[in-house]
N, C-alpha and C. Protein backbone atom coordinates (compact mmCIF):
# COMPACT_ATOMS: atom_id res chain seq x y z
N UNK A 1 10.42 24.86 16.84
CA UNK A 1 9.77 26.11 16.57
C UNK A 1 9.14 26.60 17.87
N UNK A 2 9.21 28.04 18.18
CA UNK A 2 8.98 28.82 19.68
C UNK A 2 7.48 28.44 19.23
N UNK A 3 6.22 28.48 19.92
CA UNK A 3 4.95 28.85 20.50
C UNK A 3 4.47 29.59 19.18
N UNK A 4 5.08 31.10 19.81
CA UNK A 4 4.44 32.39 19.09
C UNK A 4 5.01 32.34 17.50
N UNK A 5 6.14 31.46 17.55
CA UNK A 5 6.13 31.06 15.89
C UNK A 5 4.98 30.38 14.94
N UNK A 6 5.15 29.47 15.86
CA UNK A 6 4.06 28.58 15.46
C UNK A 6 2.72 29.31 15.25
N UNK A 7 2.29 30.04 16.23
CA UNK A 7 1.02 30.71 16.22
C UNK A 7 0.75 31.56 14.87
N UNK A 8 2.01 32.43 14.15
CA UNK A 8 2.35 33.41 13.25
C UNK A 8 1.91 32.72 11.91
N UNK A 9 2.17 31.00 11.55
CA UNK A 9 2.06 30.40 10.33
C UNK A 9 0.48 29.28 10.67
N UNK A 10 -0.48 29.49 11.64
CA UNK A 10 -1.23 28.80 11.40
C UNK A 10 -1.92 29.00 13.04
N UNK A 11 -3.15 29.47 12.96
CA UNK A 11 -4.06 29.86 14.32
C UNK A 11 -4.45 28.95 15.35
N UNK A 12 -4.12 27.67 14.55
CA UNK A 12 -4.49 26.46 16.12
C UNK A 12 -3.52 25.54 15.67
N UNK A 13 -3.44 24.28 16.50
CA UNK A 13 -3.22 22.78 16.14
C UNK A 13 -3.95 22.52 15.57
N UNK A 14 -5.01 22.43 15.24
CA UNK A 14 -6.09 21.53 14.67
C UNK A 14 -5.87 22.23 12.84
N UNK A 15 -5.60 23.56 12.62
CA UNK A 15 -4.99 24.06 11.39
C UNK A 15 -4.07 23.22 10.80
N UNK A 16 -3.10 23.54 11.70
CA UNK A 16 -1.52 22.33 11.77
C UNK A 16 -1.79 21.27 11.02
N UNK A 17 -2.59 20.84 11.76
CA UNK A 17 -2.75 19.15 11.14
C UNK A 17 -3.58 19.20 10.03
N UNK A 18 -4.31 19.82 9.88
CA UNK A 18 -5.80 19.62 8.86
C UNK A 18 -4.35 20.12 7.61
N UNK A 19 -3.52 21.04 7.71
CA UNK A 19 -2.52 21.50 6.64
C UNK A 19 -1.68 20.51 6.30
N UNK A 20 -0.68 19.81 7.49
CA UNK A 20 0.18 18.81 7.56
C UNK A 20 -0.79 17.26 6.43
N UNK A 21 -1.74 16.94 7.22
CA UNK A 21 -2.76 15.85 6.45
C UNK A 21 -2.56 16.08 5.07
N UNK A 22 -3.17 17.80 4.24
CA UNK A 22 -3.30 17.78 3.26
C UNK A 22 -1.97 17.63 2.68
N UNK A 23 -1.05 18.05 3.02
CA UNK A 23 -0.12 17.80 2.12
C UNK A 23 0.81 16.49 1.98
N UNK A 24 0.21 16.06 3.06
CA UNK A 24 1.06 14.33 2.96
C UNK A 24 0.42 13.48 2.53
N UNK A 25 -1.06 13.71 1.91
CA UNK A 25 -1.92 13.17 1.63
C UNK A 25 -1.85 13.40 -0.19
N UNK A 26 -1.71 14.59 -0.55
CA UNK A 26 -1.44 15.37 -1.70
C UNK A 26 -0.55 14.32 -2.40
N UNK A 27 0.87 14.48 -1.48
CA UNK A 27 2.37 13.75 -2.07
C UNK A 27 2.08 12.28 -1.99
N UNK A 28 1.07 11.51 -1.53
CA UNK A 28 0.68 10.37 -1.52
C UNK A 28 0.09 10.44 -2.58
N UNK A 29 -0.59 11.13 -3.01
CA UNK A 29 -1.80 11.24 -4.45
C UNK A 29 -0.78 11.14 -5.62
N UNK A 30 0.52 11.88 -5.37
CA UNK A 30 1.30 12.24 -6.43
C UNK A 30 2.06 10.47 -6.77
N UNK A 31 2.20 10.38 -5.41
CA UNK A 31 3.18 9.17 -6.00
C UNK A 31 2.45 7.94 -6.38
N UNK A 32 1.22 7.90 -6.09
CA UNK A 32 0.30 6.41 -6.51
C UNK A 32 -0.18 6.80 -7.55
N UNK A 33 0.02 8.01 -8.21
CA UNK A 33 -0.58 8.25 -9.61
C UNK A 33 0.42 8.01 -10.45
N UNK A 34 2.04 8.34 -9.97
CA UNK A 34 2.75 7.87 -11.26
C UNK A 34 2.78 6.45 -10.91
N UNK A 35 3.03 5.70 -10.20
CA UNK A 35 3.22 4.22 -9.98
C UNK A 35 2.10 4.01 -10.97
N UNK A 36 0.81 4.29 -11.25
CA UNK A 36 -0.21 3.66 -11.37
C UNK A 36 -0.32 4.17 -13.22
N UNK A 37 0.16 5.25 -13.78
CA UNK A 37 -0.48 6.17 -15.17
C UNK A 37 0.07 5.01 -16.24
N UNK A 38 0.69 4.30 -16.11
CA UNK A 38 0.84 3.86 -17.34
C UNK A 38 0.47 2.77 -17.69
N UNK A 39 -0.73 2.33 -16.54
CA UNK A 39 -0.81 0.83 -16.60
C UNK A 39 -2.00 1.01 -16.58
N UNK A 40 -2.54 -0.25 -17.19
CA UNK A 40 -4.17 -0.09 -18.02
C UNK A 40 -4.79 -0.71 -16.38
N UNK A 41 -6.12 -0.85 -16.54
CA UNK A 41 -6.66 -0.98 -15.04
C UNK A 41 -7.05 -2.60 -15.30
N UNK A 42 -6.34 -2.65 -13.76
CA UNK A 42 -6.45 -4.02 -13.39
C UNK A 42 -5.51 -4.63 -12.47
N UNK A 43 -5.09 -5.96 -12.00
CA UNK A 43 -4.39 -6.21 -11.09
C UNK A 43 -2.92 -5.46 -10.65
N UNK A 44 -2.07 -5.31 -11.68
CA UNK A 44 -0.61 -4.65 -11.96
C UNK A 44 -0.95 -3.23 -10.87
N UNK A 45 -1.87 -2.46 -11.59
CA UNK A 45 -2.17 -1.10 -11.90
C UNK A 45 -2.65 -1.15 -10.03
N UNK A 46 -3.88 -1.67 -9.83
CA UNK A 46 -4.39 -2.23 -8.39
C UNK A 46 -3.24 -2.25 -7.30
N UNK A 47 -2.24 -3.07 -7.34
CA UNK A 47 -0.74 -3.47 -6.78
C UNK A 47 -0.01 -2.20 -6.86
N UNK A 48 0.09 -1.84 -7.63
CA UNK A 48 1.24 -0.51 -7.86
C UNK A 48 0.70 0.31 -6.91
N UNK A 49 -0.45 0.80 -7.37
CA UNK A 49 -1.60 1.81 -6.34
C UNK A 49 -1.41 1.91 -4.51
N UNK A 50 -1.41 0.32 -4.39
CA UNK A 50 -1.73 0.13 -3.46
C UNK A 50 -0.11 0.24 -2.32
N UNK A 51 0.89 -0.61 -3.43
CA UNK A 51 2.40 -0.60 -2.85
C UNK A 51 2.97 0.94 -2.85
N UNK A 52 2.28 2.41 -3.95
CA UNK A 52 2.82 3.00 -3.47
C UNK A 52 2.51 3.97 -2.13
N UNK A 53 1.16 3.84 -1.88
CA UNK A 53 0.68 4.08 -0.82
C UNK A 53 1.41 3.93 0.46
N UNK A 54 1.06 2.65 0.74
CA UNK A 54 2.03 2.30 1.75
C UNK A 54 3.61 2.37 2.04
N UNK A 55 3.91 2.42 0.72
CA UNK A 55 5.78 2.83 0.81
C UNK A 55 5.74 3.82 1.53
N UNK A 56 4.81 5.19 0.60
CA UNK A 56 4.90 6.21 1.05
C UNK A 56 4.62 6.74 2.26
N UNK A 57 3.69 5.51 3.18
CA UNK A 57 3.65 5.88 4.36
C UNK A 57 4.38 5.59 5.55
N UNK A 58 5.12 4.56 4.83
CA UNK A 58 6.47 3.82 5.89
C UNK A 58 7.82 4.91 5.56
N UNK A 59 7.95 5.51 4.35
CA UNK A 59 8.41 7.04 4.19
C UNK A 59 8.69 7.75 4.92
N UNK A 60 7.51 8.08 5.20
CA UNK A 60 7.06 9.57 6.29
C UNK A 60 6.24 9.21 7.29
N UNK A 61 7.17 8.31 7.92
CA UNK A 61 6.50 7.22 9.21
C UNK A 61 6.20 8.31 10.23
N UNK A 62 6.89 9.03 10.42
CA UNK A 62 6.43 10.09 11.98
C UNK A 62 5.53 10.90 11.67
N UNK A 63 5.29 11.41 10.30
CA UNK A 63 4.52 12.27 9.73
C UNK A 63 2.99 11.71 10.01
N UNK A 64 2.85 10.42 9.44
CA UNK A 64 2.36 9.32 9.70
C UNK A 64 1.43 8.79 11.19
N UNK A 65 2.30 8.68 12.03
CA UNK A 65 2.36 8.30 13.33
C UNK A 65 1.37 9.75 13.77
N UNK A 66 2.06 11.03 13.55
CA UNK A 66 1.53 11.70 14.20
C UNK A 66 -0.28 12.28 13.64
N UNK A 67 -0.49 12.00 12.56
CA UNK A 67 -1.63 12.29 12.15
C UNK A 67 -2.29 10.91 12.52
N UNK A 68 -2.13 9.52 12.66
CA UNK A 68 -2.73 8.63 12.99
C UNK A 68 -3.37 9.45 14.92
N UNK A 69 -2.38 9.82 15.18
CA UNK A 69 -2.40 10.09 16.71
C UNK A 69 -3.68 11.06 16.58
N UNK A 70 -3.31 12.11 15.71
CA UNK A 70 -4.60 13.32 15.72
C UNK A 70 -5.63 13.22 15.32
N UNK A 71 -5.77 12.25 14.51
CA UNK A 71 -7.24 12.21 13.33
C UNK A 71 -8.74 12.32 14.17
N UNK A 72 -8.31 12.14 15.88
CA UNK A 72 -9.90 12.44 15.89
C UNK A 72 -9.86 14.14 17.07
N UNK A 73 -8.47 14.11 17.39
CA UNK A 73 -8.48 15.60 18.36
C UNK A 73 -8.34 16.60 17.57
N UNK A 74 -8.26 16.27 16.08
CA UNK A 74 -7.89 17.56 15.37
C UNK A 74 -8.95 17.55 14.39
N UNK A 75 -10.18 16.85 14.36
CA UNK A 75 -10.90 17.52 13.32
C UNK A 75 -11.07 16.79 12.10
N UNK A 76 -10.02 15.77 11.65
CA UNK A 76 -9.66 15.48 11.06
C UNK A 76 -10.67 14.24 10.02
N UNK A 77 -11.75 14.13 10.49
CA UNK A 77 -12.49 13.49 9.91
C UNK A 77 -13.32 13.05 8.76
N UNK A 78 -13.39 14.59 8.63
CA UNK A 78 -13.98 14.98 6.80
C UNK A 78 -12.86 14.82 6.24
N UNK A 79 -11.50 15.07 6.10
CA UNK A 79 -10.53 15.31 5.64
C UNK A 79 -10.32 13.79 5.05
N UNK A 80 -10.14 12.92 6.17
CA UNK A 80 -10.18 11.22 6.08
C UNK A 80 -11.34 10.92 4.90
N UNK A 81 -12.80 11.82 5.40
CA UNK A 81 -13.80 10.82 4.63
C UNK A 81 -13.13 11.14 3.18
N UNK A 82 -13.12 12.32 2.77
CA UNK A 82 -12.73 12.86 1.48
C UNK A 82 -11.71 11.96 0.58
N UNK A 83 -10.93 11.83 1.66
CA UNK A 83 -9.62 10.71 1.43
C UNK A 83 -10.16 9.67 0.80
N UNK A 84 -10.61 9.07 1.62
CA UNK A 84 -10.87 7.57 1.23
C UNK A 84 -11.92 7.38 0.18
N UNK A 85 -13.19 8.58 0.24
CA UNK A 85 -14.11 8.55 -1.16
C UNK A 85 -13.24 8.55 -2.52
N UNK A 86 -12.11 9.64 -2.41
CA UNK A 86 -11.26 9.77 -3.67
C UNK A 86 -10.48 8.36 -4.25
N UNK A 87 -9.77 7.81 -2.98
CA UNK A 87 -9.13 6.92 -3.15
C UNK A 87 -9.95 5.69 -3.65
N UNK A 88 -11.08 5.10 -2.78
CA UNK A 88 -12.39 4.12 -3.56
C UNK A 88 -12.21 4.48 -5.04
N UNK A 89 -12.97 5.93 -5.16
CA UNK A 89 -12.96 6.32 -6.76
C UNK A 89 -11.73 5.51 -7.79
N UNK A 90 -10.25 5.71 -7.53
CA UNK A 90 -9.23 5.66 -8.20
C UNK A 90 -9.03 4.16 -8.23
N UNK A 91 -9.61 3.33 -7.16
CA UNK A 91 -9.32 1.96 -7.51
C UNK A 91 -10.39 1.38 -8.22
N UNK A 92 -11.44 1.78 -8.61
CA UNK A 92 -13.07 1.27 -8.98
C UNK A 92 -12.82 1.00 -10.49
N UNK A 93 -11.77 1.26 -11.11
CA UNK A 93 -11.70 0.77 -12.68
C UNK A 93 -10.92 -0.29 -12.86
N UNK A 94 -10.06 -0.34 -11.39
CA UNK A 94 -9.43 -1.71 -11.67
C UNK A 94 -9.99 -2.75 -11.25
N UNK A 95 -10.82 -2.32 -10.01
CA UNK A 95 -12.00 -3.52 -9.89
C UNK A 95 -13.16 -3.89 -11.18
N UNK A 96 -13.34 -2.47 -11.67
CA UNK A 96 -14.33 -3.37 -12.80
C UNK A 96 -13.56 -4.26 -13.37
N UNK A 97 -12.21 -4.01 -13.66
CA UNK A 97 -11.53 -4.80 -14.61
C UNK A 97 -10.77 -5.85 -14.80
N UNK A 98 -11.23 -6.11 -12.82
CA UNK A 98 -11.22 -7.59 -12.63
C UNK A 98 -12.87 -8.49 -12.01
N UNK A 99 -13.78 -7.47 -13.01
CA UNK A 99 -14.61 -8.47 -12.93
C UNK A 99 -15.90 -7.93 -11.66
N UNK A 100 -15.56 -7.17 -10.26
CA UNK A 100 -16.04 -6.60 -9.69
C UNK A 100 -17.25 -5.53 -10.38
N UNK A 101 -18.60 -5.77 -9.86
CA UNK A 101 -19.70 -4.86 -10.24
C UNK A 101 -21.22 -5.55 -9.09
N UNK A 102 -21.05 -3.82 -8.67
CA UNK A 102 -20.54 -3.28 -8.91
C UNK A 102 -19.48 -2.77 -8.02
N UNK A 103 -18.34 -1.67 -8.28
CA UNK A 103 -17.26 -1.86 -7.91
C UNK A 103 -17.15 -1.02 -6.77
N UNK A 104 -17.72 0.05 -6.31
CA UNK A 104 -17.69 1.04 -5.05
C UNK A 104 -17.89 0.01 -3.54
N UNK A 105 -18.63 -1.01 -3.37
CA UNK A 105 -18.67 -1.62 -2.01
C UNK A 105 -17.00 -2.40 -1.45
N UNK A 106 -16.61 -2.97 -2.68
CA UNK A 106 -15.51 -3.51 -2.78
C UNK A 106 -14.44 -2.62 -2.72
N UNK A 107 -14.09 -1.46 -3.55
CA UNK A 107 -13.62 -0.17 -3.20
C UNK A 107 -13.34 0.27 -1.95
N UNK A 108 -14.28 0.74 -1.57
CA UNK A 108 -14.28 1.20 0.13
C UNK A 108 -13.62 0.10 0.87
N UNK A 109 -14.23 -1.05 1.02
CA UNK A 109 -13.52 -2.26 1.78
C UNK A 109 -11.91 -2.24 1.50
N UNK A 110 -11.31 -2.17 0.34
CA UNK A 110 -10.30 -2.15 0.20
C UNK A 110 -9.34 -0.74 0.89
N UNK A 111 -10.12 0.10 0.76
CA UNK A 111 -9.66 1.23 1.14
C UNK A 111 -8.98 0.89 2.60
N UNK A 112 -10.09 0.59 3.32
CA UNK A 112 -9.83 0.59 4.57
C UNK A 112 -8.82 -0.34 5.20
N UNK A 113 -8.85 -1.63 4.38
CA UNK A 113 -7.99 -2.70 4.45
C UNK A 113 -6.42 -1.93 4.80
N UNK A 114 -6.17 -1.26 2.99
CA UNK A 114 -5.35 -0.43 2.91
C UNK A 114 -4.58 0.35 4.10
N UNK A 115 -5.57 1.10 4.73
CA UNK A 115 -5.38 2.04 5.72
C UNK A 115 -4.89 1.31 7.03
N UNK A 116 -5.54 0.16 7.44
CA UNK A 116 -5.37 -0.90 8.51
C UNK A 116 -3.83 -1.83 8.39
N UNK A 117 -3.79 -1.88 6.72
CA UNK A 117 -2.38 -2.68 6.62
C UNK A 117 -1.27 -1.40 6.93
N UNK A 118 -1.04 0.11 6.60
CA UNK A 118 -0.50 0.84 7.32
C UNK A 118 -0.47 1.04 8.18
N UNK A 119 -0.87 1.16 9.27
CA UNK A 119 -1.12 0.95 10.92
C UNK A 119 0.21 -0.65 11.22
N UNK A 120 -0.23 -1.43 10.77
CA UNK A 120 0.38 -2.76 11.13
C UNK A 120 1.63 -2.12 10.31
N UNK A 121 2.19 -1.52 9.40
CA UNK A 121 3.38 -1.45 8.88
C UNK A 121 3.78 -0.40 9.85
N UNK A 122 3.14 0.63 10.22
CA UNK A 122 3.87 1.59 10.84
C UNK A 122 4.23 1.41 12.39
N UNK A 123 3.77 0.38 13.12
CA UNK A 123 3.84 -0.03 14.30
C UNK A 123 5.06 -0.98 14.09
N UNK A 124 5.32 -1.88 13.26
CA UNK A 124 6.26 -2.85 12.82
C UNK A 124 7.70 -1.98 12.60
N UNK A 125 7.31 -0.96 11.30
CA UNK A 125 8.18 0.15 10.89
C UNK A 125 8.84 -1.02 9.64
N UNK A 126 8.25 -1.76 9.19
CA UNK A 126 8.64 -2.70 7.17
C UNK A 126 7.40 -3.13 7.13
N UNK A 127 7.36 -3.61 5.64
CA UNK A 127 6.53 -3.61 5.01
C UNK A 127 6.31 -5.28 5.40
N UNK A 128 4.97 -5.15 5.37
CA UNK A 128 4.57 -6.77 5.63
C UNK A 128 3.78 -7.43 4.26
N UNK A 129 4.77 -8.21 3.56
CA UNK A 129 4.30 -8.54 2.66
C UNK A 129 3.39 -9.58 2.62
N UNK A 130 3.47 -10.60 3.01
CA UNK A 130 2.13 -11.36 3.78
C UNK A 130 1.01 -10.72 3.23
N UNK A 131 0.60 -9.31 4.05
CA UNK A 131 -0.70 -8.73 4.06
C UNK A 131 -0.56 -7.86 3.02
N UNK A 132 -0.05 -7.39 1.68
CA UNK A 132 0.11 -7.00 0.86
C UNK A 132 -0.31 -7.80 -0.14
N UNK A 133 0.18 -8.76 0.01
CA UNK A 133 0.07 -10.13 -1.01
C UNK A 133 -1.71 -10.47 -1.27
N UNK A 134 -1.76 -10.75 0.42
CA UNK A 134 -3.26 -11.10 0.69
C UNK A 134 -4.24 -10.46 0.41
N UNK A 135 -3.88 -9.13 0.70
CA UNK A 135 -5.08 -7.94 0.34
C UNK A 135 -5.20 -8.10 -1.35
N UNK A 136 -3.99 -8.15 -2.16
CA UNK A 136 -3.70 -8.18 -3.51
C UNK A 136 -4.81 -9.59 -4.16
N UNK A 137 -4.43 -10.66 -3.23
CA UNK A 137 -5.07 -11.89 -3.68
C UNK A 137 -6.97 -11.60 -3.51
N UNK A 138 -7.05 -10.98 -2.27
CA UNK A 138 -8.47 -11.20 -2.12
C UNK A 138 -9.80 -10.48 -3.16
N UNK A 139 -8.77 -9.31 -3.63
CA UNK A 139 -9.31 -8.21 -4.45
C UNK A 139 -9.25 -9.27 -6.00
N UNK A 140 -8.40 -9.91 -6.14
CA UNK A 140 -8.26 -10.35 -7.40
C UNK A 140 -9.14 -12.15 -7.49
N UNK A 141 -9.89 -11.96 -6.56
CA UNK A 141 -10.20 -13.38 -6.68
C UNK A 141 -11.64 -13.31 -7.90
N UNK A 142 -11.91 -14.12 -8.29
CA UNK A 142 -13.40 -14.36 -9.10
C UNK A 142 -14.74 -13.94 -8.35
N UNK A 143 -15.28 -12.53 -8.41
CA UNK A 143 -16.33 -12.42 -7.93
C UNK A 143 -17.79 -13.21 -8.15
N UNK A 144 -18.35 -13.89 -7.47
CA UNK A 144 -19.10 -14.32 -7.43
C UNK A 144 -20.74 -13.58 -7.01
N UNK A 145 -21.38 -13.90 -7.62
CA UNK A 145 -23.23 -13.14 -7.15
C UNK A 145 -23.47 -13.93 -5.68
């Protein structure tokens, strides 16, 4: 795309991306919600969530790559926090329902895990099941006081 094209569908880079984010972020929402609607909350439901995430980001690996690259020259920060508050939210019933309470500290931690095991998949470019497994195991272990 010429310059002055570009300029015509969106007033900066930092637009670009904050647009590009939302919608790859959106189609991520879409696909960890069907992986996840039919399954009552808890480990399965947790796993599904989490595997379709990451599929979806080994997917749209450049898409990927390149918003990892922008997230702090473009602004992109609220956009992330928003992200990851939503995402905490959507896993917090399967943590209650393995026992986690309460479930938002554990949430977030996972989140980020999440986000960190994409980085290692997208630098690799496959899925590392190892750290899929592990993240899966650590979330599901017997919380203790």
């Amino acid at each position: 795309m010429a310059k002055g094209s570009f300029y015509q569908h969106w007033p900066s880079r930092s637009e670009y991306l904050r647009a590009l984010h939302a919608r790859f972020h959106d189609d991520l929402l879409a696909l960890i919600t069907a992986a996840m609607s039919d399954l009552p909350p808890g480990r399965e439901r947790l796993e599904a969530g989490v595997d379709a995430y990451l599929d979806g980001c080994l997917a749209e690996a450049a898409t990927k790559a390149l918003l990892v690259q922008s997230r702090t020259e473009a602004g992109l920060s609220d956009l992330v926090a928003a992200r990851n508050e939503s995402a905490a939210a959507l896993v917090a019933p399967d943590l209650v329902a393995l026992g986690w309470a309460p479930p938002e500290p554990v949430a977030v931690l996972l989140v980020a895990a999440v986000a960190e095991i994409a980085l290692i998949e997208l630098a690799a470019g496959k899925r590392d099941k190892q750290l899929r497994r592990g993240l899966i195991r650590l979330a599901t272990r017997t919380p203790t006081g």
